[in-house]
C-alpha atoms as a PDB file:
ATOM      1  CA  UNK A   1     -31.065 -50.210 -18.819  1.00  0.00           C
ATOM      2  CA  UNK A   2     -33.712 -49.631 -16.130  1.00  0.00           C
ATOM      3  CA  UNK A   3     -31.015 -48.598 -13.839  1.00  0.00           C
ATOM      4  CA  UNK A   4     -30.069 -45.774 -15.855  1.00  0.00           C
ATOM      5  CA  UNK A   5     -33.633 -45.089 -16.568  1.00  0.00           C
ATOM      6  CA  UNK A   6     -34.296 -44.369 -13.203  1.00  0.00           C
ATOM      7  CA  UNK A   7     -30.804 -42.544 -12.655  1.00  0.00           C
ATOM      8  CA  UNK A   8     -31.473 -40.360 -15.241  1.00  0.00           C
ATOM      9  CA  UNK A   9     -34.444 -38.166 -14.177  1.00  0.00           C
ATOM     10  CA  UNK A  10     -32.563 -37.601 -11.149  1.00  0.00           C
ATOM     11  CA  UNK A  11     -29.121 -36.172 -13.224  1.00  0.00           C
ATOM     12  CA  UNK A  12     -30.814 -33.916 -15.078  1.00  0.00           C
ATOM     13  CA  UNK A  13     -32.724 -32.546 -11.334  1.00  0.00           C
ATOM     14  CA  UNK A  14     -29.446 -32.143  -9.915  1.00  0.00           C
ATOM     15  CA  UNK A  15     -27.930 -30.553 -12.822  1.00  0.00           C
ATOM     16  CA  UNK A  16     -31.102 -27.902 -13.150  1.00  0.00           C
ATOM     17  CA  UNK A  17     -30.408 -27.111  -9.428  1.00  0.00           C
ATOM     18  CA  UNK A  18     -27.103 -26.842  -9.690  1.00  0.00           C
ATOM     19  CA  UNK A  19     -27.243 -24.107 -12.937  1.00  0.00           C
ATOM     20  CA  UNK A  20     -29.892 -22.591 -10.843  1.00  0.00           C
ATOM     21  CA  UNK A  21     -27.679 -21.662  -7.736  1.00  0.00           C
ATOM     22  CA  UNK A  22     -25.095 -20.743 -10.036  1.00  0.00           C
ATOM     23  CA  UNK A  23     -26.941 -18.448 -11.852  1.00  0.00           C
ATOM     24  CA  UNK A  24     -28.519 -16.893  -8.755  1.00  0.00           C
ATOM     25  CA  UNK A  25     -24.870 -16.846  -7.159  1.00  0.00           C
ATOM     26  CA  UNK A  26     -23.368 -14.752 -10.057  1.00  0.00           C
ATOM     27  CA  UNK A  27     -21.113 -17.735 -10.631  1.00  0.00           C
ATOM     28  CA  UNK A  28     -22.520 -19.062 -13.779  1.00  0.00           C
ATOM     29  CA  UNK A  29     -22.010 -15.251 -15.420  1.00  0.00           C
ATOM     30  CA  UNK A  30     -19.121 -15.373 -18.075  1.00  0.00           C
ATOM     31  CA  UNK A  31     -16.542 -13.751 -16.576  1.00  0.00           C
ATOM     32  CA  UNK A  32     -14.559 -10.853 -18.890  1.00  0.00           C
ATOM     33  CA  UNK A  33     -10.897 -11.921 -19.948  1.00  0.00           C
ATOM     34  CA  UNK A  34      -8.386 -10.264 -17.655  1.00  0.00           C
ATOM     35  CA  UNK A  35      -6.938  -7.885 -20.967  1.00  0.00           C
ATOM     36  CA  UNK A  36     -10.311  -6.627 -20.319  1.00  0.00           C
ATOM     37  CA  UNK A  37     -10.760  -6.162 -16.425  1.00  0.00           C
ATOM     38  CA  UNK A  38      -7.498  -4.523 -16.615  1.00  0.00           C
ATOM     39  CA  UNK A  39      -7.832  -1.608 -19.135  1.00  0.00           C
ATOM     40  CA  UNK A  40     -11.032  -0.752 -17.209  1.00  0.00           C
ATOM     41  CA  UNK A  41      -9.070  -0.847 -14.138  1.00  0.00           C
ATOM     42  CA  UNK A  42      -6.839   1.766 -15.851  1.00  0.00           C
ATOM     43  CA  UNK A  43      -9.364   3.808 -16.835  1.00  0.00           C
ATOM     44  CA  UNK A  44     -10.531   3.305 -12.932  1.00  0.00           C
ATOM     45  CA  UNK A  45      -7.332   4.710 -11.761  1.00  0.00           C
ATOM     46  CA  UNK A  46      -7.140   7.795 -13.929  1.00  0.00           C
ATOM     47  CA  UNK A  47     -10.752   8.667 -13.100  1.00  0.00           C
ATOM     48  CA  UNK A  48      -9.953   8.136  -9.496  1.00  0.00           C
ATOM     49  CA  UNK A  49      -6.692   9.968  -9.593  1.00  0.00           C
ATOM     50  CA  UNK A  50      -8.221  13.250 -10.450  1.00  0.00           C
ATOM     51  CA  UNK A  51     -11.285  13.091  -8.256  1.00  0.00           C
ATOM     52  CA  UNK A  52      -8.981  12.403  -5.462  1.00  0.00           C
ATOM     53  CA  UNK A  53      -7.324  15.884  -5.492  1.00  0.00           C
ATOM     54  CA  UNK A  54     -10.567  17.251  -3.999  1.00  0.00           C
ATOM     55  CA  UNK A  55     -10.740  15.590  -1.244  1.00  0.00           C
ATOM     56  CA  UNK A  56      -8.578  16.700   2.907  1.00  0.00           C
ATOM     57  CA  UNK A  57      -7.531  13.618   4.661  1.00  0.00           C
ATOM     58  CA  UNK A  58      -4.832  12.435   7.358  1.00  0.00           C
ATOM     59  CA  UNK A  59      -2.055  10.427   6.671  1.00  0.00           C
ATOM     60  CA  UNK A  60       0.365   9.026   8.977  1.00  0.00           C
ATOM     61  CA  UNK A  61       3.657   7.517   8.357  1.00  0.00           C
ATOM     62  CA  UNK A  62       5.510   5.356  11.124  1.00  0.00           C
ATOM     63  CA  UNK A  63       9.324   3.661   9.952  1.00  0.00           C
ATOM     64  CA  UNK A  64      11.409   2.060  12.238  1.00  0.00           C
ATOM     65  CA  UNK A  65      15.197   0.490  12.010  1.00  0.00           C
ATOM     66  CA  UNK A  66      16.111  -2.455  14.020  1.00  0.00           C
ATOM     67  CA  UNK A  67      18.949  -4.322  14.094  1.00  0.00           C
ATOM     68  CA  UNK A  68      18.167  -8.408  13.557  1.00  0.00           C
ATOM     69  CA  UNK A  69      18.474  -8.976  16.856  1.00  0.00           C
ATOM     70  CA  UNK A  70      15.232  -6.943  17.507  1.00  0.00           C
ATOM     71  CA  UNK A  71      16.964  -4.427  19.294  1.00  0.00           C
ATOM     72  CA  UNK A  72      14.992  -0.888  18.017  1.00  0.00           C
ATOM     73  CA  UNK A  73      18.024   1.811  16.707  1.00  0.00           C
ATOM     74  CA  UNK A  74      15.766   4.456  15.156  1.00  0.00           C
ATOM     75  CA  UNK A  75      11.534   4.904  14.889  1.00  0.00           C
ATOM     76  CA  UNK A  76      10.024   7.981  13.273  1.00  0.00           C
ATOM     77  CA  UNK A  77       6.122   8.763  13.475  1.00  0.00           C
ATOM     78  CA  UNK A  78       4.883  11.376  11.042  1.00  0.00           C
ATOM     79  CA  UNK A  79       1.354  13.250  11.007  1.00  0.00           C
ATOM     80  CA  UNK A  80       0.590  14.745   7.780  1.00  0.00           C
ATOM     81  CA  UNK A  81      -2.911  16.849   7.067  1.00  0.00           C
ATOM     82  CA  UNK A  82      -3.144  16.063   2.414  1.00  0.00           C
ATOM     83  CA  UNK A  83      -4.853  19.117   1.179  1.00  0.00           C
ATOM     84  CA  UNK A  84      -5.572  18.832  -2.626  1.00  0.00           C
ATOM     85  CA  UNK A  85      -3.741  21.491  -4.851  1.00  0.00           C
ATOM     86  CA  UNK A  86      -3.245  22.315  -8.401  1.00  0.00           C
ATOM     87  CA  UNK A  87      -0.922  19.394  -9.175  1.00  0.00           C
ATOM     88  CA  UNK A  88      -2.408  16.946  -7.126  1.00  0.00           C
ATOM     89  CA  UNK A  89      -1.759  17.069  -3.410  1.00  0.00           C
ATOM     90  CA  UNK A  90      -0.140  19.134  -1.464  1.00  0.00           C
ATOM     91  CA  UNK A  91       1.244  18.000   2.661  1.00  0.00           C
ATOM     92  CA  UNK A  92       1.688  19.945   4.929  1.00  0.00           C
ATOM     93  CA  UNK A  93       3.469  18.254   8.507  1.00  0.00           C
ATOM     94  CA  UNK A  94       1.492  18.168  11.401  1.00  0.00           C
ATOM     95  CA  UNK A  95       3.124  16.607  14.043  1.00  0.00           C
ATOM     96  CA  UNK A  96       5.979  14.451  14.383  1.00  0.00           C
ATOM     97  CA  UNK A  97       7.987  12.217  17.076  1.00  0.00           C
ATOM     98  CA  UNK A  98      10.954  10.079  16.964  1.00  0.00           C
ATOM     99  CA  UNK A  99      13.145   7.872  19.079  1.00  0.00           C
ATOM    100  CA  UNK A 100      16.863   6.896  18.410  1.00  0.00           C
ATOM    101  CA  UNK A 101      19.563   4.861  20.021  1.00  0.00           C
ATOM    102  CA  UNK A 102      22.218   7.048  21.120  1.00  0.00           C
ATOM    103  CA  UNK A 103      25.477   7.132  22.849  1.00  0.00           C
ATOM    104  CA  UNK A 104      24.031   3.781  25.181  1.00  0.00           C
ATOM    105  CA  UNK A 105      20.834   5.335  25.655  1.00  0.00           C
ATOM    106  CA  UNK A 106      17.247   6.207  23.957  1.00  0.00           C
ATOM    107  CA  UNK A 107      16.820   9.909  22.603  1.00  0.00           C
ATOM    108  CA  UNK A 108      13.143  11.083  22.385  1.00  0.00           C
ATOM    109  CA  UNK A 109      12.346  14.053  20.271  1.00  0.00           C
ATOM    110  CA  UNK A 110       9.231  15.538  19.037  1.00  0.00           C
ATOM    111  CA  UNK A 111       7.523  18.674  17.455  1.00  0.00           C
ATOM    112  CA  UNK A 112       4.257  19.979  16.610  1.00  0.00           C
ATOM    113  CA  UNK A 113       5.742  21.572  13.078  1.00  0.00           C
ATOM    114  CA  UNK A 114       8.282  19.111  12.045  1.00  0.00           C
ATOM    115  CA  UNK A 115      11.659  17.537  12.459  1.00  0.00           C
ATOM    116  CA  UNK A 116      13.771  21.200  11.683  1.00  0.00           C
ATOM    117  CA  UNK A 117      12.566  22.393  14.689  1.00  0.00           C
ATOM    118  CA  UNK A 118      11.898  19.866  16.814  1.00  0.00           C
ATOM    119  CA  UNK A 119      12.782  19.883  20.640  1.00  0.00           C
ATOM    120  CA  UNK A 120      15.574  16.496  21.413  1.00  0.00           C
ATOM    121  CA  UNK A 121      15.566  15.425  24.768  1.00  0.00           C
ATOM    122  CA  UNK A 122      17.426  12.806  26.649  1.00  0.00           C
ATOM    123  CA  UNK A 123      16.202  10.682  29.176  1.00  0.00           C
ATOM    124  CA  UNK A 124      17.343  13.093  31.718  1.00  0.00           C
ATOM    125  CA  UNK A 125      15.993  15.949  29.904  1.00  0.00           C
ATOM    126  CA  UNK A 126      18.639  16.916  28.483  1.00  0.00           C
ATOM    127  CA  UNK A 127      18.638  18.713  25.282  1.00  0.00           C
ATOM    128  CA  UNK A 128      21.226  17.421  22.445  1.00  0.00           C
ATOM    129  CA  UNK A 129      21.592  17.868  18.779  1.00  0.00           C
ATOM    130  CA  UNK A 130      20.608  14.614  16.778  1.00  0.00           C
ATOM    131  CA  UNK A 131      23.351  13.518  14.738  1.00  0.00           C
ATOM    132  CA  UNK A 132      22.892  14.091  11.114  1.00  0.00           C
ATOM    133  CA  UNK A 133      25.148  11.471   9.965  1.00  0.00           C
ATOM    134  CA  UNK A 134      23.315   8.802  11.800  1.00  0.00           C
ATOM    135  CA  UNK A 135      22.462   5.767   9.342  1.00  0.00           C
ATOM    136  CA  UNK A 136      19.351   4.772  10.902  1.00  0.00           C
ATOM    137  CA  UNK A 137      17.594   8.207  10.678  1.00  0.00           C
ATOM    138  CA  UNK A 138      19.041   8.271   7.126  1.00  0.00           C
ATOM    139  CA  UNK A 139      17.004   4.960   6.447  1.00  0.00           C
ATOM    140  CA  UNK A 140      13.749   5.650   7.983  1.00  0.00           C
ATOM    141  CA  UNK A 141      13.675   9.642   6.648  1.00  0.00           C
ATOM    142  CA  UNK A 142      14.389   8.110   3.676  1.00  0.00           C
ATOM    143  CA  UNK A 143      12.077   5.848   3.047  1.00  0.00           C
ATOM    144  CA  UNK A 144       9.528   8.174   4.563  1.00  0.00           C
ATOM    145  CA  UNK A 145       9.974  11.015   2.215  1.00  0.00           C
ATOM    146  CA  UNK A 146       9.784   8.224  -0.761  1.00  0.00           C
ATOM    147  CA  UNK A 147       6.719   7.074   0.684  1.00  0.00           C
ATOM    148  CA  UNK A 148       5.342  10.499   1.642  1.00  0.00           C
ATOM    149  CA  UNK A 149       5.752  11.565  -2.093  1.00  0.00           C
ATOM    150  CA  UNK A 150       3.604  14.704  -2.260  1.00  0.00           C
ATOM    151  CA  UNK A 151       4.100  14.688  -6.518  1.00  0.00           C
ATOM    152  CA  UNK A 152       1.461  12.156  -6.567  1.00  0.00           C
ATOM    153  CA  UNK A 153      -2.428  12.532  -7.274  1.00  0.00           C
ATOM    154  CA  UNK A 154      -3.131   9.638  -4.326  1.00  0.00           C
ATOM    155  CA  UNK A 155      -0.553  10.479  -1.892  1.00  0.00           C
ATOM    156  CA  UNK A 156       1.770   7.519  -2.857  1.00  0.00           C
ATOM    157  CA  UNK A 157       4.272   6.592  -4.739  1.00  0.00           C
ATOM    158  CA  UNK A 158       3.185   6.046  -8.629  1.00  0.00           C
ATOM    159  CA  UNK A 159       5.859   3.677  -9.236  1.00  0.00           C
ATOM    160  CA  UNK A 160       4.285   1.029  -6.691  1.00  0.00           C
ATOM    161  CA  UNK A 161       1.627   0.064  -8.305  1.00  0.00           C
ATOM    162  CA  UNK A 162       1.281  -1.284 -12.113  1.00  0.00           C
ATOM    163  CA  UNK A 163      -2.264  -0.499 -12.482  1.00  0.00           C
ATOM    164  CA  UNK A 164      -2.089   2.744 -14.394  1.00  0.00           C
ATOM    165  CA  UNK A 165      -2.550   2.278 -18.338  1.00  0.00           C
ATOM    166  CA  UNK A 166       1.434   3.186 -18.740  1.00  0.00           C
ATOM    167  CA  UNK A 167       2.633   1.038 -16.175  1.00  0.00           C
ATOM    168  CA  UNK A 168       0.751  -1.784 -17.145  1.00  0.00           C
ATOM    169  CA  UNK A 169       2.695  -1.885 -20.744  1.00  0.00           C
ATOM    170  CA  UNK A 170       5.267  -3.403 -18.737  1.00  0.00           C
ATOM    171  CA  UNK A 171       2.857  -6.071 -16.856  1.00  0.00           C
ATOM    172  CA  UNK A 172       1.654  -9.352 -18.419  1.00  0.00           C
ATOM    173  CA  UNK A 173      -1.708 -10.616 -15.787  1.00  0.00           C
ATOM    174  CA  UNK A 174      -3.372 -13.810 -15.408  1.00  0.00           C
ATOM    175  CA  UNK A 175      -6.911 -13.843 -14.404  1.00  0.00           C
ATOM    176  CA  UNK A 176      -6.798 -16.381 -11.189  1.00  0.00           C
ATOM    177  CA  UNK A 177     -10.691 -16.402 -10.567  1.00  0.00           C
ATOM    178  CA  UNK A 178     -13.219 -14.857  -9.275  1.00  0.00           C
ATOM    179  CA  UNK A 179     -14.126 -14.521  -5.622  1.00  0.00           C
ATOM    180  CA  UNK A 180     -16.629 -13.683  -2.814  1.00  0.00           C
ATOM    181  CA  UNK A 181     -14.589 -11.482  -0.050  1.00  0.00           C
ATOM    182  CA  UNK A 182     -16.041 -11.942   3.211  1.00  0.00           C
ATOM    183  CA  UNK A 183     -16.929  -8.235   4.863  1.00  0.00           C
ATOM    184  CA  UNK A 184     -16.973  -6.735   2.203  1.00  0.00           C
ATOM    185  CA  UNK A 185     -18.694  -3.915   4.371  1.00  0.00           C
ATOM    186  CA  UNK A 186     -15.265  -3.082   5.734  1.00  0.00           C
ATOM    187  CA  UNK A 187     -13.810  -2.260   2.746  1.00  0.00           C
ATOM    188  CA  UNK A 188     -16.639  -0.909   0.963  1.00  0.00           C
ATOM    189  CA  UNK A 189     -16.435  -3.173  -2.076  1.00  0.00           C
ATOM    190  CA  UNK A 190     -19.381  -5.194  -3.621  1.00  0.00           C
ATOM    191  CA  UNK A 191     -18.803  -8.898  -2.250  1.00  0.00           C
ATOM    192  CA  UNK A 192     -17.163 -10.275  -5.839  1.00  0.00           C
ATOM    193  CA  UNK A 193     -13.858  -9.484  -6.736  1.00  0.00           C
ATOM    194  CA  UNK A 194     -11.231 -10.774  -9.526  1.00  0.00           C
ATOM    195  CA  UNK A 195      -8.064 -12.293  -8.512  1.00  0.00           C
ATOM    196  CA  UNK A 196      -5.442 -11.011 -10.520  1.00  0.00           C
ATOM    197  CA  UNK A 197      -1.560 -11.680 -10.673  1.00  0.00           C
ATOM    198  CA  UNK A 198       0.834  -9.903 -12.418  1.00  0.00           C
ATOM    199  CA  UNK A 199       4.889  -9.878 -12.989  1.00  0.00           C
ATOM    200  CA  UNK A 200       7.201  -7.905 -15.543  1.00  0.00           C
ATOM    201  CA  UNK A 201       6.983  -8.628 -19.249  1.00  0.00           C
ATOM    202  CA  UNK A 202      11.210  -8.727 -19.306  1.00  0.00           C
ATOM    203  CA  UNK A 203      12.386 -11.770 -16.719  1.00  0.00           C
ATOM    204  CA  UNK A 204      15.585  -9.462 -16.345  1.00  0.00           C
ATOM    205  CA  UNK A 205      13.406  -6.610 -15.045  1.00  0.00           C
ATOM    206  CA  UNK A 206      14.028  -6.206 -11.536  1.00  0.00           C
ATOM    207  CA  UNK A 207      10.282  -5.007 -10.313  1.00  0.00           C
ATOM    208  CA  UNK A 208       7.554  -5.649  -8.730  1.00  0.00           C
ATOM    209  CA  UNK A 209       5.577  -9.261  -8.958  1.00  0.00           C
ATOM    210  CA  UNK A 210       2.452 -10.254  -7.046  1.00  0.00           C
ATOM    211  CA  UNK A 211      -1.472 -10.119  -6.713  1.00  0.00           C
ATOM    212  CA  UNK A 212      -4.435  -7.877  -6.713  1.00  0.00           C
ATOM    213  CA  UNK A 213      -8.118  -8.270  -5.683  1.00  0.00           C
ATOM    214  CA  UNK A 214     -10.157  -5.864  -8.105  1.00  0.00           C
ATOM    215  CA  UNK A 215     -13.753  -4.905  -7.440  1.00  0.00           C
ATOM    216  CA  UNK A 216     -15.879  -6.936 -10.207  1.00  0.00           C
ATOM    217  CA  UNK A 217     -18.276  -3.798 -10.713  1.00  0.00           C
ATOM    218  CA  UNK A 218     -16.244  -1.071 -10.314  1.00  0.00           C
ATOM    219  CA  UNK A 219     -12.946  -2.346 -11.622  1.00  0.00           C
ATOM    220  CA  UNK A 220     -11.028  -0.561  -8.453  1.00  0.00           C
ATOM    221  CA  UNK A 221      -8.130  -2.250  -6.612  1.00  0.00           C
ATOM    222  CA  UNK A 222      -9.591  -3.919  -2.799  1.00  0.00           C
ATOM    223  CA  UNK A 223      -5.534  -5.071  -1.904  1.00  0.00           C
ATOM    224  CA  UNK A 224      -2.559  -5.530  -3.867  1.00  0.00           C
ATOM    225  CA  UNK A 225       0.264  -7.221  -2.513  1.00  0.00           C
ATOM    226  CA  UNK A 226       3.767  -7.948  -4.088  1.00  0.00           C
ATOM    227  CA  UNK A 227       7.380  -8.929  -3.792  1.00  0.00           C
ATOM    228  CA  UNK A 228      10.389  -8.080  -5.788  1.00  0.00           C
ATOM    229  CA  UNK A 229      10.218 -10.116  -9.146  1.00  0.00           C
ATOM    230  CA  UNK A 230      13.480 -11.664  -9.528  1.00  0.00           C
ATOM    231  CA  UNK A 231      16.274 -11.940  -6.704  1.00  0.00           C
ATOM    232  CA  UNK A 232      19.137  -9.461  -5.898  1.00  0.00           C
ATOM    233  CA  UNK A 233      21.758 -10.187  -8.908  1.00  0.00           C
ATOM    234  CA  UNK A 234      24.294 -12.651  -7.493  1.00  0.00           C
ATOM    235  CA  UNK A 235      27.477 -10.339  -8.234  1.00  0.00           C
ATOM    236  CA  UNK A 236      25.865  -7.330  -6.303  1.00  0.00           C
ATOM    237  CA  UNK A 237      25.112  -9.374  -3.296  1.00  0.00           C
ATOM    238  CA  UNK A 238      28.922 -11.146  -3.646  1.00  0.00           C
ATOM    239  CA  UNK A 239      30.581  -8.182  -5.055  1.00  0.00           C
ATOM    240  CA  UNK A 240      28.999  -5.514  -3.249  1.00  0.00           C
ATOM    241  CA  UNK A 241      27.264  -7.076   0.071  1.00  0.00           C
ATOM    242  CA  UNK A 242      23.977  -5.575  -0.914  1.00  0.00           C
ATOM    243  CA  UNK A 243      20.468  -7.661  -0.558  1.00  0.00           C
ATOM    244  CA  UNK A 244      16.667  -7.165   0.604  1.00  0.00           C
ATOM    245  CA  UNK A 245      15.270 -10.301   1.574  1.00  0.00           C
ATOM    246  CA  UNK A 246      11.800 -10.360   1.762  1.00  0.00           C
ATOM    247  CA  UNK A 247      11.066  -6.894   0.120  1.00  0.00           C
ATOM    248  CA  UNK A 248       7.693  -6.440  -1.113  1.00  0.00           C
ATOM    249  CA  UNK A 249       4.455  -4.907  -0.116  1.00  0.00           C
ATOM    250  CA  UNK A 250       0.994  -4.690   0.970  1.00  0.00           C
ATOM    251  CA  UNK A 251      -1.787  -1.987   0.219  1.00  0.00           C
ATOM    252  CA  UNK A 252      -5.822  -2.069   0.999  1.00  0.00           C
ATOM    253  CA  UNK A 253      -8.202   0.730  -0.512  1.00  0.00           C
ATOM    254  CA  UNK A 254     -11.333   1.445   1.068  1.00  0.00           C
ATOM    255  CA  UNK A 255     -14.190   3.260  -1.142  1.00  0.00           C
ATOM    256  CA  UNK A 256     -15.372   6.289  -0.174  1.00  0.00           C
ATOM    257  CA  UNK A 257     -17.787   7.261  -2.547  1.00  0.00           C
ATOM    258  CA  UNK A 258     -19.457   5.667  -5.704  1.00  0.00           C
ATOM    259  CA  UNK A 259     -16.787   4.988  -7.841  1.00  0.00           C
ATOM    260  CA  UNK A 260     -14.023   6.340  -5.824  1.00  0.00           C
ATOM    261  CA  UNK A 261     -11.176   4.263  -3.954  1.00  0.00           C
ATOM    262  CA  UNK A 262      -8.542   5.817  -1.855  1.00  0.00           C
ATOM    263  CA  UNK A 263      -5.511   3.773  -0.738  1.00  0.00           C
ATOM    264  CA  UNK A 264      -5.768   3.252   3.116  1.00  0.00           C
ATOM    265  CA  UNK A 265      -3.040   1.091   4.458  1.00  0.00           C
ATOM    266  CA  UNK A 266       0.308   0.508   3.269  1.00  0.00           C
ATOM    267  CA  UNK A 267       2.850  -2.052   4.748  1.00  0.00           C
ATOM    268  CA  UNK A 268       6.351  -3.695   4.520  1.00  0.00           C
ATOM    269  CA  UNK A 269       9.057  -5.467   6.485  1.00  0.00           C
ATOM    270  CA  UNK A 270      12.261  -6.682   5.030  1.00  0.00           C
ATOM    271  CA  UNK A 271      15.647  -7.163   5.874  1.00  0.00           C
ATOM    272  CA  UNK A 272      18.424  -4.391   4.206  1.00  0.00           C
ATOM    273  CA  UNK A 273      22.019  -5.526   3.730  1.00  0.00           C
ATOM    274  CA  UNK A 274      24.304  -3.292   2.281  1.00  0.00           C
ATOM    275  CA  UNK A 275      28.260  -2.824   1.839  1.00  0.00           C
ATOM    276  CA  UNK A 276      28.801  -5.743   3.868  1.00  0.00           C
ATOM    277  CA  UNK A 277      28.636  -3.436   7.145  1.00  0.00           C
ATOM    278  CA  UNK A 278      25.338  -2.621   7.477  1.00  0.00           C
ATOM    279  CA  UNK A 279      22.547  -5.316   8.477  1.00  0.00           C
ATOM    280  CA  UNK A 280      18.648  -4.082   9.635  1.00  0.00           C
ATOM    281  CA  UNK A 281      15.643  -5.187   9.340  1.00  0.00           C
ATOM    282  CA  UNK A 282      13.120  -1.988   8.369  1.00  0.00           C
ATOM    283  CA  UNK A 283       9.369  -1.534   8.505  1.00  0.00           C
ATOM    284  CA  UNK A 284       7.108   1.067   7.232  1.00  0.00           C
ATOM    285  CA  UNK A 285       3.257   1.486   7.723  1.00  0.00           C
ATOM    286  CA  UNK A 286       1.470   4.219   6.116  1.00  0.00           C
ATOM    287  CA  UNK A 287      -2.331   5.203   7.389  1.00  0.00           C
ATOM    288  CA  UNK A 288      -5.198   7.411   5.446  1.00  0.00           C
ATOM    289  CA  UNK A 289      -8.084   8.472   7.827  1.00  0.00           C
ATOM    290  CA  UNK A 290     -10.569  11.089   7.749  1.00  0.00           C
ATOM    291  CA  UNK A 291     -11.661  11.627   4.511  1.00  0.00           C
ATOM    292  CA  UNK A 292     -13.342  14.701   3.610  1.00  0.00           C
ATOM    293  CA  UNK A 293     -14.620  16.533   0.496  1.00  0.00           C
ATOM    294  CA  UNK A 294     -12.909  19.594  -0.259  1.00  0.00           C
ATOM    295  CA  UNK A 295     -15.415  22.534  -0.223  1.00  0.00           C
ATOM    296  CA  UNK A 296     -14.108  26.227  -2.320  1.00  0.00           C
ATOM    297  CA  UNK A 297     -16.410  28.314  -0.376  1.00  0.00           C
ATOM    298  CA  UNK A 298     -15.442  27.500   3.324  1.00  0.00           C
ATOM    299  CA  UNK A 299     -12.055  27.351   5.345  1.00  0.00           C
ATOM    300  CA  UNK A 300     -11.213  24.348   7.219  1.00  0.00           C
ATOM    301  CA  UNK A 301      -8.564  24.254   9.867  1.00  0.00           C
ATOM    302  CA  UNK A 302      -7.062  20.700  11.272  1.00  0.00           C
ATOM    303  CA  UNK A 303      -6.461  19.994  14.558  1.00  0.00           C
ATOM    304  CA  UNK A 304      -2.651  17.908  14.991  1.00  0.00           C
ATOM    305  CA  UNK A 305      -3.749  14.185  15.620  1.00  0.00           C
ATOM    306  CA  UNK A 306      -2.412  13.003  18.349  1.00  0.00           C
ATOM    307  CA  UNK A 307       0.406  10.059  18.572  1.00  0.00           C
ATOM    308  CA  UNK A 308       0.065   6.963  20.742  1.00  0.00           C
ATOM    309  CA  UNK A 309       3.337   5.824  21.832  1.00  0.00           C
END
């Protein structure tokens, strides 16, 4: 009995520290149930979706199509300047540069418009027409121009992300924890964030799965990453010789002003098999730089960003 006695005293020290440092940490706060972080997230993204519109910004879009043994067939780099408009946003093509395997060599083409009028030109400076039937432009154009959707308020694709109060009837989430993010200066974001995972209601829905980090005080994305929820059904990939391993995606938002996020970064890599002929592995990186606030009483004209090679 003396033993615990003198242990006691001591117990009830440590525990008053230890609800102390939580409660100065944020830690022993009650944290909201994740029904609840995620309709404010919603409301987040509609907010943020209109005052988007009035802001300029650069975007760049780079694709490329390799075959799997590395070997480069087609890469595309695309300068946009995003100008806001009455719909949403509006893109006009600044620049754009591309290199494609061709007839045993590499064929470099650029343009300071866009691809229509673009000058091709061989290694020995020759000029040539680039094919339109070639696959590997096919790919990376298309997937460009679904990334580069210009129908959108935030200058992606809305059917990426299930964060929107409509695409989240189709989500079920599980609140993970809550988190300090290291740098948060980099990003913008407050320090604390909720971890968040989400998949498809319907098992049978072929979407997308994955995580998010959300801003715990203004409910705004900080990165969502995902993968495809369920695996290429086994009689397409038998029947038809059609799979994506590895397809999924990454996206980081950066806030740029009090309650406003803009997505930054966008990335993926996967493999593409198709019709039991085709076999590449495909990557796409999207950019968003130099954010600026749309003003109605002055004229602004962009200078073409420049491409590294």
């Amino acid at each position: 009995m003396r033993a615990v006695s003198r242990i006691a005293p001591v117990i009830v020290i440590v525990g008053a520290i230890v609800a102390a440092f939580a409660n100065s940490s944020g830690y022993g706060q009650q944290t909201p149930a994740v029904d609840a972080i995620m309709a404010k997230v919603a409301e987040n993204q509609e907010r943020s979706e209109k005052a988007r519109t009035a802001y300029l910004y650069k975007q760049r879009i780079v694709v490329t199509s390799r075959r799997i043994n590395g070997k480069l067939m087609c890469e595309e780099k695309t300068d946009y300047q995003v100008l806001p408009s009455e719909t949403g946003l509006q893109k006009e093509q600044k620049r754009f540069e591309g290199k494609l395997w061709h007839k045993h060599s590499y064929v470099t083409y650029v343009s300071e418009n866009d691809e229509k009028s673009g000058t091709k030109i061989t290694p020995s400076d020759v000029s040539i027409e680039i094919p339109d039937d070639s696959i590997d432009v096919g790919l990376v154009r298309g997937f460009r121009d679904d990334l580069a959707n210009d129908k959108t308020k935030d200058g992606l694709g809305k059917n990426l992300f299930p964060l929107t109060a409509e695409e989240q009837k189709r989500y079920e989430f599980q609140l993970v924890g809550q988190e300090h993010v290291a740098q948060a200066s980099a990003c913008g974001c407050h320090g604390d964030v909720y971890r968040v995972r989400f998949r498809p209601k319907d098992r049978q829905d072929m979407t997308w799965a994955g995580e998010a980090l959300i801003d715990a005080a203004e409910f705004a994305p900080v990165t969502i990453s995902t993968k495809l929820s369920r695996p290429m059904p086994f009689l397409v990939k038998t029947l038809l010789g059609t799979d994506v391993p590895g397809l999924g995606f990454s996206v980081s938002y950066r806030r740029v002003a009090d309650g406003l996020w803009f997505p930054i970064s966008f990335g993926t890599e996967f493999r593409l098999r198709a019709l039991f002929f085709l076999n590449r592995t495909l990557a796409v990186s999207l950019e968003n730089t130099d954010f600026q606030q749309a003003s109605a009483e002055s004229t602004i004209h962009f200078q073409a960003p420049q491409i590294s090679p």
